[in-house]
Protein backbone atom coordinates (compact mmCIF):
# COMPACT_ATOMS: atom_id res chain seq x y z
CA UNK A 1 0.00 0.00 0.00
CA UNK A 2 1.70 3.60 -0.89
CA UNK A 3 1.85 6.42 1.55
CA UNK A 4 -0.76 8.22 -0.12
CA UNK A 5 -3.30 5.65 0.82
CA UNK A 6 -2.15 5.15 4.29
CA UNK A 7 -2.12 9.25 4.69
CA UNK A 8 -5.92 8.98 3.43
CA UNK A 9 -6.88 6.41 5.53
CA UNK A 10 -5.49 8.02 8.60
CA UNK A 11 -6.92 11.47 7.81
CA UNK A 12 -10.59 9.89 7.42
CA UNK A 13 -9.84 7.96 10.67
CA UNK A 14 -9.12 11.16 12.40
CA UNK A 15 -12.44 12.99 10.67
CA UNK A 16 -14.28 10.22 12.01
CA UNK A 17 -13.52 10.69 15.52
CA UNK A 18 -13.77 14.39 15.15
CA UNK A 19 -17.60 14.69 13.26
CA UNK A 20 -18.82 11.62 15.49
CA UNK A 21 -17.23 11.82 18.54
CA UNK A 22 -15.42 9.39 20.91
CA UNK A 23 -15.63 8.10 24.06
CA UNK A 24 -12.54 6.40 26.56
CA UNK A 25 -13.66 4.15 29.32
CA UNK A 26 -11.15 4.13 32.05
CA UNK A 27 -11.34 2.49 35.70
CA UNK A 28 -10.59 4.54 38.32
CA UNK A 29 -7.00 4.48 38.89
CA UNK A 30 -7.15 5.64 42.95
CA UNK A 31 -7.39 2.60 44.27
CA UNK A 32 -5.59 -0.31 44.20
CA UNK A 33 -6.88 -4.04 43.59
CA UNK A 34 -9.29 -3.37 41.09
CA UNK A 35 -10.58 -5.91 39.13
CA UNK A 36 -9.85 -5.88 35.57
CA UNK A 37 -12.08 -5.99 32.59
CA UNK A 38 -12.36 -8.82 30.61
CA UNK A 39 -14.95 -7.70 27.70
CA UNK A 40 -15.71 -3.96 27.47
CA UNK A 41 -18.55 -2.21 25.40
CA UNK A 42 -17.96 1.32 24.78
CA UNK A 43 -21.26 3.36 25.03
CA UNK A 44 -22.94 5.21 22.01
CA UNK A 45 -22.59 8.69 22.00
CA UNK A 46 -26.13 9.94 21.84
CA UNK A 47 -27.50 11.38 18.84
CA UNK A 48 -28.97 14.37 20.54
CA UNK A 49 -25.90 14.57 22.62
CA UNK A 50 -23.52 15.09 20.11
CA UNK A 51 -25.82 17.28 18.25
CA UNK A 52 -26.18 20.20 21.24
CA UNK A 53 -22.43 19.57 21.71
CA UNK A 54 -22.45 18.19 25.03
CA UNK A 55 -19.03 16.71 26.36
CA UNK A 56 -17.45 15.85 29.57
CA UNK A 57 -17.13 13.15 31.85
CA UNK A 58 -19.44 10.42 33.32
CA UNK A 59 -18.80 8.64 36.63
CA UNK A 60 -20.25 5.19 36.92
CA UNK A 61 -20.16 2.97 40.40
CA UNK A 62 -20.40 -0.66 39.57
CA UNK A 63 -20.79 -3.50 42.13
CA UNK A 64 -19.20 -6.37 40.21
CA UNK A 65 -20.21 -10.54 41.55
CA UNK A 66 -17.48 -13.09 42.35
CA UNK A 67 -18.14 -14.40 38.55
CA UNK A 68 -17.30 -11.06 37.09
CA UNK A 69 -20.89 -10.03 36.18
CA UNK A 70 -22.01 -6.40 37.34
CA UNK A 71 -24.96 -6.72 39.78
CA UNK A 72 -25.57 -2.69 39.67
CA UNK A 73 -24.50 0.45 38.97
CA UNK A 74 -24.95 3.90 40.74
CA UNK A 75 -24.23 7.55 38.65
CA UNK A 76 -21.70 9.29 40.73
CA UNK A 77 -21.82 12.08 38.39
CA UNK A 78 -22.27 13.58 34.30
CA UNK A 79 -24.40 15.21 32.11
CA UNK A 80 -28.13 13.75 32.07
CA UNK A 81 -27.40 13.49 28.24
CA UNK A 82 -25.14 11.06 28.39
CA UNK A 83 -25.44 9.11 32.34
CA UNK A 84 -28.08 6.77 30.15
CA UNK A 85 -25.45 5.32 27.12
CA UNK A 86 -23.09 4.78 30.10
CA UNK A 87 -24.99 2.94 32.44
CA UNK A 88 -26.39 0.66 29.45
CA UNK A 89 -22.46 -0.12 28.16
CA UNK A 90 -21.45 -1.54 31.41
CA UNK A 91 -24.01 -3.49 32.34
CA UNK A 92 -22.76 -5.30 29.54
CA UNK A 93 -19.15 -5.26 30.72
CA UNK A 94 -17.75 -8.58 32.08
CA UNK A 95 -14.40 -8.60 34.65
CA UNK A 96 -12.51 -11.54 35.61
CA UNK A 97 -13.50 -13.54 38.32
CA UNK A 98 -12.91 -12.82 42.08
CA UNK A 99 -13.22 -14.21 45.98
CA UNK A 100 -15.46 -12.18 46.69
CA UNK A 101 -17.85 -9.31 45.15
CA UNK A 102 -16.31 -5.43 44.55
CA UNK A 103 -16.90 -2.20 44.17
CA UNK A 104 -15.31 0.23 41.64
CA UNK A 105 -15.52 3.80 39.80
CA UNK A 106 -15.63 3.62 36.11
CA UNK A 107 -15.48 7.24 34.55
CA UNK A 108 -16.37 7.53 31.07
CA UNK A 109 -14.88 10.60 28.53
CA UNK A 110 -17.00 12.09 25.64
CA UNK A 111 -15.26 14.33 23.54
CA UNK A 112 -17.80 15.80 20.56
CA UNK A 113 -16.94 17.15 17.52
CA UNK A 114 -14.81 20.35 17.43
């Protein structure tokens, strides 16, 4: 493949991200011992979200079972615009077994279009 193509494919990468938005997932790195994720789903951006503009962050609290499952999830904190996509994604979210059940902060990032 020549540069030219790779150059294109990176710039419509980048306008991607940039006209639809993105969003990082990220445990909360304060505390020590957390479990880690074994399948991840990263939450839509809302259509009516991205259209007013909205960004910022989302704080999720998720109580996680000994099989990795999450059992429920609390809003710490976010926009109302986007609390919704975020709670959905991690419900799906699956983390690697443990003695015992566990608690953890999971703060999402939306970054809209420029």
């Amino acid at each position: 493949m020549s540069s030219r193509w790779i150059r294109i494919g990176v710039a419509a990468a980048a306008a991607a991200l940039f006209t639809t938005g993105f969003v990082l997932a990220q445990q909360s790195a304060t505390d020590e011992g957390k479990r880690k994720i074994k399948t991840r789903i990263q939450p839509s951006y809302p259509e009516l979200a991205k259209r007013m503009n909205v960004s910022g962050k989302v704080k999720i609290e998720v109580i996680i079972t000994p099989d990795g499952k999450v059992r429920s999830t609390r809003v710490i904190g976010g926009h109302p615009l986007l609390v919704q996509a975020c709670q959905d994604a991690v419900k799906e979210w699956k983390f690697f077994p443990a003695p015992e059940e566990t608690t953890q902060v999971i703060e999402f990032d939306f970054h809209g279009a420029s």
